[in-house]
N, C-alpha and C. Protein backbone atom coordinates (compact mmCIF):
# COMPACT_ATOMS: atom_id res chain seq x y z
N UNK A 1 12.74 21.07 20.83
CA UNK A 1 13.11 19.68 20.70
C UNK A 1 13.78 19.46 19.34
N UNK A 2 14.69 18.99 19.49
CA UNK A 2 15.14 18.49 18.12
C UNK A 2 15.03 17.20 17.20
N UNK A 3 15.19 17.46 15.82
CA UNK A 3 14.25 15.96 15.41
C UNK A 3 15.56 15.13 15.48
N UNK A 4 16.78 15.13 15.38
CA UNK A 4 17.90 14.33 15.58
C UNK A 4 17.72 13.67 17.30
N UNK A 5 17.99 12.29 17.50
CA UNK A 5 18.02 12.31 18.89
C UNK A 5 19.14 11.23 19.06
N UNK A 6 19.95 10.81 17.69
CA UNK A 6 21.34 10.10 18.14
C UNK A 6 21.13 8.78 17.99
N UNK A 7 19.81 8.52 19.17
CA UNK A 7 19.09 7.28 19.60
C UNK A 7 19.87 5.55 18.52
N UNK A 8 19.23 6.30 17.44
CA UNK A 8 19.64 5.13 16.24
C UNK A 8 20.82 4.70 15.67
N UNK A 9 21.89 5.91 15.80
CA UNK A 9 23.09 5.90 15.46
C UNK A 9 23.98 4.42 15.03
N UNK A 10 23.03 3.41 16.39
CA UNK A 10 24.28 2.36 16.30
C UNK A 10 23.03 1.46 15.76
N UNK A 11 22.08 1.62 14.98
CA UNK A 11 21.43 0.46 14.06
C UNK A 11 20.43 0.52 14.85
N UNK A 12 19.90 0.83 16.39
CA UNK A 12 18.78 0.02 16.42
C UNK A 12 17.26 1.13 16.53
N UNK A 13 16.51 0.61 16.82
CA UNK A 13 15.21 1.98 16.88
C UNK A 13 14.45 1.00 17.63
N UNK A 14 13.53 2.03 18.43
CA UNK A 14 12.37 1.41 19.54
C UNK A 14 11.13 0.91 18.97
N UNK A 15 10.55 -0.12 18.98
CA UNK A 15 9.34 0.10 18.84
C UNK A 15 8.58 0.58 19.78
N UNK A 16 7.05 0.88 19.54
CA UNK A 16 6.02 1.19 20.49
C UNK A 16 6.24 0.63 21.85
N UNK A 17 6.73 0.86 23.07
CA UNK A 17 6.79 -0.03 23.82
C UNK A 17 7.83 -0.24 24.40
N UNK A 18 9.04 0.70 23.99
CA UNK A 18 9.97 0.72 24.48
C UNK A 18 11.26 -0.45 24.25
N UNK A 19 11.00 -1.02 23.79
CA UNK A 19 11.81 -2.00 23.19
C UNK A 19 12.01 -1.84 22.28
N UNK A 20 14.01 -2.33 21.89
CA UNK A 20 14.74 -1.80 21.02
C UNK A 20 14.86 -3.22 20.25
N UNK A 21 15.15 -2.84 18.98
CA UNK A 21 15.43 -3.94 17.64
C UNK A 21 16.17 -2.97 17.23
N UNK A 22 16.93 -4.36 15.97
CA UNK A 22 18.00 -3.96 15.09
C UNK A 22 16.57 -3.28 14.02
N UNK A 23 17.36 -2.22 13.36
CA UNK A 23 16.54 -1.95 12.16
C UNK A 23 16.09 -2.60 11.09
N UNK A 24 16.92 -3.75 10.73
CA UNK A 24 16.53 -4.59 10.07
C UNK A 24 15.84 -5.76 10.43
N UNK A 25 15.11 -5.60 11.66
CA UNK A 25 14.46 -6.87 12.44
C UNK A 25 13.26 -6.47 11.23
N UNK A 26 12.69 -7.87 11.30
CA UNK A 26 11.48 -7.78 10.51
C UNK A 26 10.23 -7.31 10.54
N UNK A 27 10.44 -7.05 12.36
CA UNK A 27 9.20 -6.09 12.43
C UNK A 27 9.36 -4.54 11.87
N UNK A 28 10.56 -4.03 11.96
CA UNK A 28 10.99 -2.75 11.35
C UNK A 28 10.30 -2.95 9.95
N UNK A 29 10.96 -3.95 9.45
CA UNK A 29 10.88 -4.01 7.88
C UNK A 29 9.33 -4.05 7.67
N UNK A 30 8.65 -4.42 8.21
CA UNK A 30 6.63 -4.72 7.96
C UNK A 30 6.63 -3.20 7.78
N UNK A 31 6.61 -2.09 9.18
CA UNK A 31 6.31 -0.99 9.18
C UNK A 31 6.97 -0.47 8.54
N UNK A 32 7.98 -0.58 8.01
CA UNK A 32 8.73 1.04 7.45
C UNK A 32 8.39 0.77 5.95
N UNK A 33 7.32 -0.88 5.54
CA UNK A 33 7.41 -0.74 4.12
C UNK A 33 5.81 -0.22 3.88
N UNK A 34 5.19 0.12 5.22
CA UNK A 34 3.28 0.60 5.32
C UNK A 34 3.91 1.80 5.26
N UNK A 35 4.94 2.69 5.85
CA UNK A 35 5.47 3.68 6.10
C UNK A 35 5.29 4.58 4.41
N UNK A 36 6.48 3.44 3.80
CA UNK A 36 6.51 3.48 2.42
C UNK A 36 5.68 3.82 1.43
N UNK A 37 4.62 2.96 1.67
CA UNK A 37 3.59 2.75 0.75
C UNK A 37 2.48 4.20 1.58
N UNK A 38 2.55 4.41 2.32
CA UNK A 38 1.54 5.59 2.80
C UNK A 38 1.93 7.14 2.27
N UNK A 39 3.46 6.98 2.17
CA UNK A 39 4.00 8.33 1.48
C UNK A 39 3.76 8.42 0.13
N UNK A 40 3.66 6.82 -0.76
CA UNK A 40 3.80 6.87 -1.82
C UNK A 40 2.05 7.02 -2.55
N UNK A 41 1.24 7.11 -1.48
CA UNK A 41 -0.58 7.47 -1.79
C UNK A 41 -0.16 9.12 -1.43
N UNK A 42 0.31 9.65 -0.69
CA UNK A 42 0.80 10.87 -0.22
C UNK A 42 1.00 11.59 -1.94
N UNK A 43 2.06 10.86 -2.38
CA UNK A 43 2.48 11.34 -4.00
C UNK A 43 1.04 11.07 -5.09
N UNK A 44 0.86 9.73 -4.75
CA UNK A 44 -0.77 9.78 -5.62
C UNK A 44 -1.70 11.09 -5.51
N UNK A 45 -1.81 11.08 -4.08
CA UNK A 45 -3.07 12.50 -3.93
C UNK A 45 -2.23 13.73 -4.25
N UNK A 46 -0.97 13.83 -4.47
CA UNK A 46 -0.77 15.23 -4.82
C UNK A 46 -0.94 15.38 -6.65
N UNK A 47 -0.56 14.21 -7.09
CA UNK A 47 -0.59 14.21 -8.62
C UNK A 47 -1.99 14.43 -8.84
N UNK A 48 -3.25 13.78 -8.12
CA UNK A 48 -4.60 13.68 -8.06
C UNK A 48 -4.92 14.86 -8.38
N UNK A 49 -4.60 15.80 -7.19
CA UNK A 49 -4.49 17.38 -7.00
C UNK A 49 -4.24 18.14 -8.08
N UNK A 50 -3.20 18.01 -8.57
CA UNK A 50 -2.64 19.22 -9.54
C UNK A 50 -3.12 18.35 -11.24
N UNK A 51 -3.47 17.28 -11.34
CA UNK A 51 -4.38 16.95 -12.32
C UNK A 51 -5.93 17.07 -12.25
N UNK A 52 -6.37 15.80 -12.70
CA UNK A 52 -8.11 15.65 -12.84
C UNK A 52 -8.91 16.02 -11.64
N UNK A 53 -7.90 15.92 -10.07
CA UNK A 53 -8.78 16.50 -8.97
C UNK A 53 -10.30 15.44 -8.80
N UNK A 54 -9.94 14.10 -8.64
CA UNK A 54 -11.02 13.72 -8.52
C UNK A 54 -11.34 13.73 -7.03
N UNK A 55 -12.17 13.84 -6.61
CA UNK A 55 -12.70 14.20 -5.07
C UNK A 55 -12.63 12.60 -4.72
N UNK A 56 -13.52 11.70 -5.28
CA UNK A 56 -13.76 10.84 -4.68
C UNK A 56 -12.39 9.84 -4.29
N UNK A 57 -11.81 9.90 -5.25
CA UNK A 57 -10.22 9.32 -5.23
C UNK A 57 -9.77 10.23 -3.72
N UNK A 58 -9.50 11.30 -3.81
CA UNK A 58 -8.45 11.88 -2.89
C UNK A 58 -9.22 11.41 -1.83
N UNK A 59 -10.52 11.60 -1.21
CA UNK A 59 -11.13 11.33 -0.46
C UNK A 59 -11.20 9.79 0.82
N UNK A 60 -11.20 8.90 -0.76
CA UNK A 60 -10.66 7.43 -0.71
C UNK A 60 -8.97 7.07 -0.15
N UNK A 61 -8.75 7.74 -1.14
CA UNK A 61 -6.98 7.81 -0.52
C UNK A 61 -6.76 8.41 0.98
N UNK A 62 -7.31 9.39 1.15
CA UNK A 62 -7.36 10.25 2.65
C UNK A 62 -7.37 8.91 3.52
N UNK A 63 -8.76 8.69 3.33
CA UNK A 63 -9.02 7.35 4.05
C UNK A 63 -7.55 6.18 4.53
N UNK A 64 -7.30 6.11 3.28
CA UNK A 64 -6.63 5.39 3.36
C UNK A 64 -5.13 5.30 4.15
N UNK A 65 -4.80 6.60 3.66
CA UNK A 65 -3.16 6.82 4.35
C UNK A 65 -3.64 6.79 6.05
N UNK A 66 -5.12 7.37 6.65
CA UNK A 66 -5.10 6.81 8.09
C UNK A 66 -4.90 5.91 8.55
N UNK A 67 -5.73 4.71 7.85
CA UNK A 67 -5.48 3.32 7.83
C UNK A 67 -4.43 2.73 8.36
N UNK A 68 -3.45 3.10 7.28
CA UNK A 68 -2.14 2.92 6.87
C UNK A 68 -1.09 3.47 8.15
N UNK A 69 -1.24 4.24 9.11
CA UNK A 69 -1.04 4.66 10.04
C UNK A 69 -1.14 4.07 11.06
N UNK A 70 -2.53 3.59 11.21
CA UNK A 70 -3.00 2.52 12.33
C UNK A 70 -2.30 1.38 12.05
N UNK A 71 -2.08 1.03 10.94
CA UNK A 71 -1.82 -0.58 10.75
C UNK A 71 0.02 -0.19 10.84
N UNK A 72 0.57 0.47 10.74
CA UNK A 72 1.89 1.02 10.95
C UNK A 72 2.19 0.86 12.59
N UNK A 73 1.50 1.33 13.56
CA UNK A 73 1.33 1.40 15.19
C UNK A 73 0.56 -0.27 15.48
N UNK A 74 -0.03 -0.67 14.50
CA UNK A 74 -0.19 -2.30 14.89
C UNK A 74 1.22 -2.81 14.90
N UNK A 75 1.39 -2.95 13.60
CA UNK A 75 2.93 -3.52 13.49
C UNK A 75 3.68 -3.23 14.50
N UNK A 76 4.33 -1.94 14.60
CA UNK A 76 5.40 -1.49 15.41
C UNK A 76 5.02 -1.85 17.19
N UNK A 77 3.88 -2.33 17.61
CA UNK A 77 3.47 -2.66 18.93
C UNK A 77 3.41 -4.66 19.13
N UNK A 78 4.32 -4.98 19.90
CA UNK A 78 4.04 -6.48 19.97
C UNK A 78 2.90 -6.85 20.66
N UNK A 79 2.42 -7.69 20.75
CA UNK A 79 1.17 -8.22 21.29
C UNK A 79 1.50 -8.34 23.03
N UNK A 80 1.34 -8.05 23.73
CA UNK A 80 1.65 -8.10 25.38
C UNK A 80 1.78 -7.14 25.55
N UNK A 81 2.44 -5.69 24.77
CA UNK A 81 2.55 -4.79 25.04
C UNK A 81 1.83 -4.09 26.26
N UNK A 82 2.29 -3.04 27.10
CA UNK A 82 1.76 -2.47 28.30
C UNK A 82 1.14 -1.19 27.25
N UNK A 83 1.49 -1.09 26.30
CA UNK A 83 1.14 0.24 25.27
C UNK A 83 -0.02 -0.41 24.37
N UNK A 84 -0.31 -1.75 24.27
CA UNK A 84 -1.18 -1.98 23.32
C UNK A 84 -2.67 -1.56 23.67
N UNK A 85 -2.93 -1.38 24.76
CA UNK A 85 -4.37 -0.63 25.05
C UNK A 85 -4.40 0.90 24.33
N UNK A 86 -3.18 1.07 24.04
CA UNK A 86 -3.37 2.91 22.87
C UNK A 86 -3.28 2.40 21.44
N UNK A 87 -3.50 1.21 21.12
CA UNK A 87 -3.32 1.24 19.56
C UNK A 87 -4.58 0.56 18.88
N UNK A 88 -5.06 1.09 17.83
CA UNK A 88 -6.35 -0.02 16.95
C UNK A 88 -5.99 -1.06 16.26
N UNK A 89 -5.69 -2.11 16.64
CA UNK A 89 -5.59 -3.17 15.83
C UNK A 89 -6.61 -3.31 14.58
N UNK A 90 -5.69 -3.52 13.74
CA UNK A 90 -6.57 -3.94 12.31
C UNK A 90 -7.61 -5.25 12.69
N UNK A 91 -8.76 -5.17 12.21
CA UNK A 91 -10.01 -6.03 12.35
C UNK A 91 -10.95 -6.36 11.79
N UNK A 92 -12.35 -7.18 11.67
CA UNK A 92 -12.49 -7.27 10.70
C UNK A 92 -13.72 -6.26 9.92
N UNK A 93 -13.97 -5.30 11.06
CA UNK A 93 -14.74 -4.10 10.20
C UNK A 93 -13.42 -3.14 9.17
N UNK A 94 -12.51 -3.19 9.32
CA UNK A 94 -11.69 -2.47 8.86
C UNK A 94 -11.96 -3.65 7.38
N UNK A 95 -11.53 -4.88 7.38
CA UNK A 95 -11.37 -5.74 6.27
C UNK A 95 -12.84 -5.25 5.48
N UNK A 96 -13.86 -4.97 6.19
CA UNK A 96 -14.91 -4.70 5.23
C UNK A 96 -15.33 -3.90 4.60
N UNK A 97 -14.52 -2.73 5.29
CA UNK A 97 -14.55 -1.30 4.90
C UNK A 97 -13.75 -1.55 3.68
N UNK A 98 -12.74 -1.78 3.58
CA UNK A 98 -12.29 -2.10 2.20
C UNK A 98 -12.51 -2.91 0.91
N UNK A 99 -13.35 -4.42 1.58
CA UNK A 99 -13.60 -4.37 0.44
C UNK A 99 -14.78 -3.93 0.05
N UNK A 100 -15.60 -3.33 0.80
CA UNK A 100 -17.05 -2.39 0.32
C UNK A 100 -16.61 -1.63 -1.02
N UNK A 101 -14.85 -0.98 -0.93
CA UNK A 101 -14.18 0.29 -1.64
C UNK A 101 -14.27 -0.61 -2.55
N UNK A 102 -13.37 -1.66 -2.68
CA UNK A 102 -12.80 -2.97 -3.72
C UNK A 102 -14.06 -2.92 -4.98
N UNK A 103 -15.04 -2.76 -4.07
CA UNK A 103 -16.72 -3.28 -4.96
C UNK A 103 -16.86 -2.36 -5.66
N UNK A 104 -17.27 -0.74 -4.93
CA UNK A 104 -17.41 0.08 -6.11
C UNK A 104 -16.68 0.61 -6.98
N UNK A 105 -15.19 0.60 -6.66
CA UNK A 105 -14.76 1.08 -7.92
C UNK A 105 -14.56 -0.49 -8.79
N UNK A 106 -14.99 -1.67 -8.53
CA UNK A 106 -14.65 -2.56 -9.72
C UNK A 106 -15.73 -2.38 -10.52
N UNK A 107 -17.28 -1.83 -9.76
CA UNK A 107 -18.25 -1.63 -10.49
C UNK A 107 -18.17 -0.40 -11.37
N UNK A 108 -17.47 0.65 -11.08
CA UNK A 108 -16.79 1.48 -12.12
C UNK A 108 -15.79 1.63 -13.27
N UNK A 109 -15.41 0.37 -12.62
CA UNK A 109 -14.39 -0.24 -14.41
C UNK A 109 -15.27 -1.04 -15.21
N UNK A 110 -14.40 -1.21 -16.97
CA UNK A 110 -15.01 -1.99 -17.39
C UNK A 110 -14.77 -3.35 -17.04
N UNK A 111 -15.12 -4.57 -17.25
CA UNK A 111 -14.78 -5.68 -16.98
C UNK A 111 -13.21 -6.33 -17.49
N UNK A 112 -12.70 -7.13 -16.59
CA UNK A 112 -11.24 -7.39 -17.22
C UNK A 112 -11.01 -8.24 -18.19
N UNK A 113 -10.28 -8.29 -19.33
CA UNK A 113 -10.77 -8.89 -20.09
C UNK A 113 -9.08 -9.60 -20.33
N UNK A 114 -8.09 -9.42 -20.09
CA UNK A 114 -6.61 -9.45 -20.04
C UNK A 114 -6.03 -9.01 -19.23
N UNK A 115 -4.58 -9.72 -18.79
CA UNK A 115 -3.48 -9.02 -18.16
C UNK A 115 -3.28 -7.94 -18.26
N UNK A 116 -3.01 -6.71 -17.80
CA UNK A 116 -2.96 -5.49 -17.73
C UNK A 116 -1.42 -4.81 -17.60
N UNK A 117 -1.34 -4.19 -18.06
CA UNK A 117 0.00 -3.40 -18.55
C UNK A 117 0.10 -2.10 -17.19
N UNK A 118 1.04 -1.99 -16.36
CA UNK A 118 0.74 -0.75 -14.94
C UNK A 118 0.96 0.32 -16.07
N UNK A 119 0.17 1.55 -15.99
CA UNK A 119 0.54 2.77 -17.07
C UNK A 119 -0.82 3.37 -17.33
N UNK A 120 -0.68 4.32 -18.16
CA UNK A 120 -1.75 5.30 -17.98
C UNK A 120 -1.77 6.30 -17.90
N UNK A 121 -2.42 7.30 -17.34
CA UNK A 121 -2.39 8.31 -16.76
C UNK A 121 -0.83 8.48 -15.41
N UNK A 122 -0.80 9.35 -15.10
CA UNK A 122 0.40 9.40 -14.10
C UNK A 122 0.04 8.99 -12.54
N UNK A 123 -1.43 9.61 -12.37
CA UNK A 123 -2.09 8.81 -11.54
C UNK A 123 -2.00 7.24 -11.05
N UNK A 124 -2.69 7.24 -12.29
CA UNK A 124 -2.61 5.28 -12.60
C UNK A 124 -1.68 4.60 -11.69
N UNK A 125 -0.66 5.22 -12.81
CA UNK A 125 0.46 4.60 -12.64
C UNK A 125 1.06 4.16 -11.53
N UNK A 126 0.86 5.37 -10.56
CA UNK A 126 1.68 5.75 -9.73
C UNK A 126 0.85 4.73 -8.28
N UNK A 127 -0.70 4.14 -8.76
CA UNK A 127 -1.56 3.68 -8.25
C UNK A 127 -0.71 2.22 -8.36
N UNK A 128 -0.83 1.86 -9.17
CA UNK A 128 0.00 0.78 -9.89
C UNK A 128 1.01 0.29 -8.89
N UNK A 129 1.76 1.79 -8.74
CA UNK A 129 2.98 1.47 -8.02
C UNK A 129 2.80 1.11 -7.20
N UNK A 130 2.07 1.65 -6.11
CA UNK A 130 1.40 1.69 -4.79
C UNK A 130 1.20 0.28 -4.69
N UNK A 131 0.22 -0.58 -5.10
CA UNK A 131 -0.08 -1.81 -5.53
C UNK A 131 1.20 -2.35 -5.16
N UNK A 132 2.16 -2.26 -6.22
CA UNK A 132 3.19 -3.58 -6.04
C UNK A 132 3.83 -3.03 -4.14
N UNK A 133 3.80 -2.14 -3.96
CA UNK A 133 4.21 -1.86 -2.60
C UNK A 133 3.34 -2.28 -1.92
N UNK A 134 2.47 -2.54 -1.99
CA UNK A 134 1.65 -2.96 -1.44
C UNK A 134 1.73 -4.44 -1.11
N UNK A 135 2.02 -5.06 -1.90
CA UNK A 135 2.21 -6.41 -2.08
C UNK A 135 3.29 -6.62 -1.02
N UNK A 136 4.60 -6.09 -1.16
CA UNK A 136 6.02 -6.48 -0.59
C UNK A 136 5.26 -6.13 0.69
N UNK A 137 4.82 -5.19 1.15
CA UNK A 137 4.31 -4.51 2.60
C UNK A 137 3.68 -6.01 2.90
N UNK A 138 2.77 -6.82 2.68
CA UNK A 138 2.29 -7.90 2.63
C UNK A 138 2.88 -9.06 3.12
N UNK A 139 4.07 -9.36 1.84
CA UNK A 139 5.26 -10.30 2.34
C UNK A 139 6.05 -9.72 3.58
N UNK A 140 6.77 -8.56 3.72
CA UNK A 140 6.95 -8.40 4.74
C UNK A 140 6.52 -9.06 6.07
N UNK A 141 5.24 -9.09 6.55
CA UNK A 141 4.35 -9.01 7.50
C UNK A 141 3.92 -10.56 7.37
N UNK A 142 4.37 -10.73 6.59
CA UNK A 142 4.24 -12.84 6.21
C UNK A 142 5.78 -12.77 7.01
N UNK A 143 6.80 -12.29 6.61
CA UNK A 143 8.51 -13.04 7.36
C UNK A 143 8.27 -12.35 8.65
N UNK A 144 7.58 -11.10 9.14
CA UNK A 144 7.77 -10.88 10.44
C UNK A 144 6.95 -12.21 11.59
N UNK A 145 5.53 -12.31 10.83
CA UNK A 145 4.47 -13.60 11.54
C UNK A 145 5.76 -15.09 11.63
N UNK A 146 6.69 -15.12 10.65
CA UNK A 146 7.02 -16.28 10.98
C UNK A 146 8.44 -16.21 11.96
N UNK A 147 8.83 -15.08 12.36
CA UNK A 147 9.76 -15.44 13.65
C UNK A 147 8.72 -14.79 14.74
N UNK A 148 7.78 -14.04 14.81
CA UNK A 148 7.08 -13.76 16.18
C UNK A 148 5.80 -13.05 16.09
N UNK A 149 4.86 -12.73 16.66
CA UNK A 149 3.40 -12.67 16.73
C UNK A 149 3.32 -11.75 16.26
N UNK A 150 1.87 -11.59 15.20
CA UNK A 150 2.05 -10.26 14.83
C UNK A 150 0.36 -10.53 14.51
N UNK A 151 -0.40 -9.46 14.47
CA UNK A 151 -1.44 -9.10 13.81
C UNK A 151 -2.04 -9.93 12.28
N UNK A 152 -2.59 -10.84 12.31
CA UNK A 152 -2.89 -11.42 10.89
C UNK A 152 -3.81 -10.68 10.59
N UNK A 153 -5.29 -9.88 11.50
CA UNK A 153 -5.49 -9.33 10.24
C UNK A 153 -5.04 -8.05 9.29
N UNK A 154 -3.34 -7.72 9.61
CA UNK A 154 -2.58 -6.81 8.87
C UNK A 154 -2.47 -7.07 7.70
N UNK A 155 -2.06 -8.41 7.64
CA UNK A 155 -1.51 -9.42 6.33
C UNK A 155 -2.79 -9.09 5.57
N UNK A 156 -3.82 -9.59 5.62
CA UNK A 156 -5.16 -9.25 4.94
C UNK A 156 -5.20 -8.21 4.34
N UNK A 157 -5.38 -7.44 5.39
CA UNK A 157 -5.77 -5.98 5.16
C UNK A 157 -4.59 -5.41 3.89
N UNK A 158 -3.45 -6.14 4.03
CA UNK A 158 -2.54 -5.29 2.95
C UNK A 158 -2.60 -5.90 1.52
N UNK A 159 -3.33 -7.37 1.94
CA UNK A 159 -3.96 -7.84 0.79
C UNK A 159 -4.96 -7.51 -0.30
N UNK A 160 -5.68 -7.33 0.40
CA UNK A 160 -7.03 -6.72 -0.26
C UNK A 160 -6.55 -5.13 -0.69
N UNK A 161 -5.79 -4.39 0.51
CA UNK A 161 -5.16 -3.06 -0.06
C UNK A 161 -4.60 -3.50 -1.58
N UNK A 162 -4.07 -4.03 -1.58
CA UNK A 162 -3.01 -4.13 -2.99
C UNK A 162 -4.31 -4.49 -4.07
N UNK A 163 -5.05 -5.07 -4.20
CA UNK A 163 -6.40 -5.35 -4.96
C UNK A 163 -7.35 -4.09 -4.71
N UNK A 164 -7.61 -3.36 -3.75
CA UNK A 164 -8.36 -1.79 -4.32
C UNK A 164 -7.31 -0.86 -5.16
N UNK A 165 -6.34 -0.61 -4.75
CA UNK A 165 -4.92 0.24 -5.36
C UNK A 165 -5.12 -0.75 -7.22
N UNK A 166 -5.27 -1.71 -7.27
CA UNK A 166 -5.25 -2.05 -9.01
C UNK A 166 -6.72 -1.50 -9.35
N UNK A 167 -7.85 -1.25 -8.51
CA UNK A 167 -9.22 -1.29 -8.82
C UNK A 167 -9.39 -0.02 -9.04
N UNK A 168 -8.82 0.72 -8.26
CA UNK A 168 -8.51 2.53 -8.31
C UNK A 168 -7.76 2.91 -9.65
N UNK A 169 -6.65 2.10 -10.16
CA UNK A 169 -5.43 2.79 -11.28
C UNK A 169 -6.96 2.05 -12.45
N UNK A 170 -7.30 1.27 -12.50
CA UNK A 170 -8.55 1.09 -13.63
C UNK A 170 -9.27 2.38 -13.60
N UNK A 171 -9.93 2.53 -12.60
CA UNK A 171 -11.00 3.48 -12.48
C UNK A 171 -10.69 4.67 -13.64
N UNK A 172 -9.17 5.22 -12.71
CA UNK A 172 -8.49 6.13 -13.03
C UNK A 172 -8.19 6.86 -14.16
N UNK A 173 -8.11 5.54 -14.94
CA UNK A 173 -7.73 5.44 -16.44
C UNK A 173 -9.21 5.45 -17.24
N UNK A 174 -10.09 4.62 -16.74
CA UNK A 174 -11.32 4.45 -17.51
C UNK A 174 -11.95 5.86 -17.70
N UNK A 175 -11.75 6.50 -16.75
CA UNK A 175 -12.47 8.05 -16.05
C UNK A 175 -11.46 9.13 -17.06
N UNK A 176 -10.00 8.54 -17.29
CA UNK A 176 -9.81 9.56 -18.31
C UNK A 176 -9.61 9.59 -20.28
N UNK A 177 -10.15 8.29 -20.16
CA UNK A 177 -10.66 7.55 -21.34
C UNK A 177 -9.99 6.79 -22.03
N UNK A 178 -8.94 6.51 -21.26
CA UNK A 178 -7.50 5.64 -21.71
C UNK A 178 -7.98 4.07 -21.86
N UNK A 179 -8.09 3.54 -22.71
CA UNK A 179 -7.92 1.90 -22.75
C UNK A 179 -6.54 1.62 -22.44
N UNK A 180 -7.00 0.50 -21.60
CA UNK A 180 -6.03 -0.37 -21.19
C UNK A 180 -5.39 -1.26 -21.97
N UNK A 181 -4.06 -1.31 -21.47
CA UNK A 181 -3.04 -2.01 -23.03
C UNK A 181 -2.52 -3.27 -22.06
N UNK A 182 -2.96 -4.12 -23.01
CA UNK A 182 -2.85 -5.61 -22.44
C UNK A 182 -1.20 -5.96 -22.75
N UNK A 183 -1.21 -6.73 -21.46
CA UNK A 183 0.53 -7.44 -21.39
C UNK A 183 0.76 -8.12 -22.49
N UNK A 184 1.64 -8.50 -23.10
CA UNK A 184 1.55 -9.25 -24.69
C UNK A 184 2.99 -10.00 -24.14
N UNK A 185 2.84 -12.04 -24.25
CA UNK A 185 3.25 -12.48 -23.77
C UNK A 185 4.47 -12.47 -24.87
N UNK A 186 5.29 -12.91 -24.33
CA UNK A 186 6.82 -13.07 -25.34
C UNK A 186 7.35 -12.05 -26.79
N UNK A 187 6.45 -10.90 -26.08
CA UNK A 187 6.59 -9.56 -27.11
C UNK A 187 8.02 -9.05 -26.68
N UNK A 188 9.11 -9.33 -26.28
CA UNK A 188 10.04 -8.48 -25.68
C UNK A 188 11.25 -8.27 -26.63
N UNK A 189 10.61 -8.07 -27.77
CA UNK A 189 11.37 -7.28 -28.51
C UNK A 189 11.29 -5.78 -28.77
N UNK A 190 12.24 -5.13 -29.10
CA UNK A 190 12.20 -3.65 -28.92
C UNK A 190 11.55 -3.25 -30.27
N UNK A 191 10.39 -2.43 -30.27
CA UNK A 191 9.68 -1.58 -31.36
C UNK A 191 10.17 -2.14 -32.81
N UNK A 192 11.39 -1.07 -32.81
CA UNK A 192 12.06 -1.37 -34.07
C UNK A 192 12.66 -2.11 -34.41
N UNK A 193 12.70 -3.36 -33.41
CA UNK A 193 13.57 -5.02 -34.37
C UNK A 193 12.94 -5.33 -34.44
N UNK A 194 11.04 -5.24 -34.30
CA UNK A 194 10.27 -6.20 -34.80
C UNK A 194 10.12 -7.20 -36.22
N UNK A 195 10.58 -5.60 -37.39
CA UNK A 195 10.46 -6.42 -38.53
C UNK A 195 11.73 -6.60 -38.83
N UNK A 196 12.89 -6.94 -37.79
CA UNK A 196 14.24 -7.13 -38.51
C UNK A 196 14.24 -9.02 -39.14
């Protein structure tokens, strides 16, 4: 079989279900930005890996990119679907499973005490990143709900995702003894014109 199949050539792709959209329909855009954000925990657990190797992180993350999979096959399946009896809709044991995660690693940071600067470790960071993708994955799935039905508790779920992903890049950092460097409001001058 070959992985080329042409199919898309002229803009559009199937969802679950056999029905075709433009690629830029907004349901495309929900999934291909969970798509996104699942490759980009993909890059977290490999940095995880070839650094500090924390088990419980990769472990957590594992978790997670499944998730991220399911809620990818939510999206991409409309509600009536003849295919929706093969997919797990996001729900609200899933919402609790996460924030159970949300809890312990906030109980593993120190308390917040300021705006937070994304940075750190490479980990962190890259956690950080995840986060703000996380967010857009979010809005996304807000403009797809408002032209046609979609899964609300996705929207959630990518909510609270984007709030464990900041709770994790803390951890991350705390675990490798880095203090956190607070945002400093109307500092946006460069280093060395400070004392010009």
């Amino acid at each position: 079989m070959k992985l080329y199949t042409k199919t898309g050539d002229g803009g559009t792709t199937g969802l679950y279900g056999a029905d075709r959209v433009s690629k830029a329909h907004p349901r495309v855009e929900a999934y291909g930005s969970v798509d996104e954000l699942n490759s980009l925990l993909g890059v977290v657990r490999a940095h995880n890996r070839a650094g500090a190797q924390d088990a419980e992180l990769d472990a957590d993350l594992n978790y997670l990119q499944n998730a991220l999979y399911d809620l990818g096959a939510d999206l991409s399946t409309r509600t009536g679907s003849t295919y929706e009896k093969n997919v797990s809709r996001m729900d609200a044991a899933d919402l609790a499973d996460i924030e159970g995660m949300i809890d312990r690693y906030m109980e593993a940071a120190p308390p917040i005490k300021w705006f937070i600067q994304p940075g750190g470790t490479l980990t962190a960071a890259q956690l950080q990143l995840a986060r703000a993708v996380a967010r857009r994955a979010e809005r996304d799935v807000i403009r797809l709900m408002e032209v046609e039905e979609a899964n609300h508790t996705a929207q959630v779920y990518l909510n609270r995702l984007s709030d464990l992903l900041f709770a994790m890049a803390r951890v991350v950092n705390h675990r490798a003894g880095l203090s956190e460097e607070a945002a400093q409001k109307g500092d946006r001058r460069p280093a060395g014109d400070r004392n010009a």
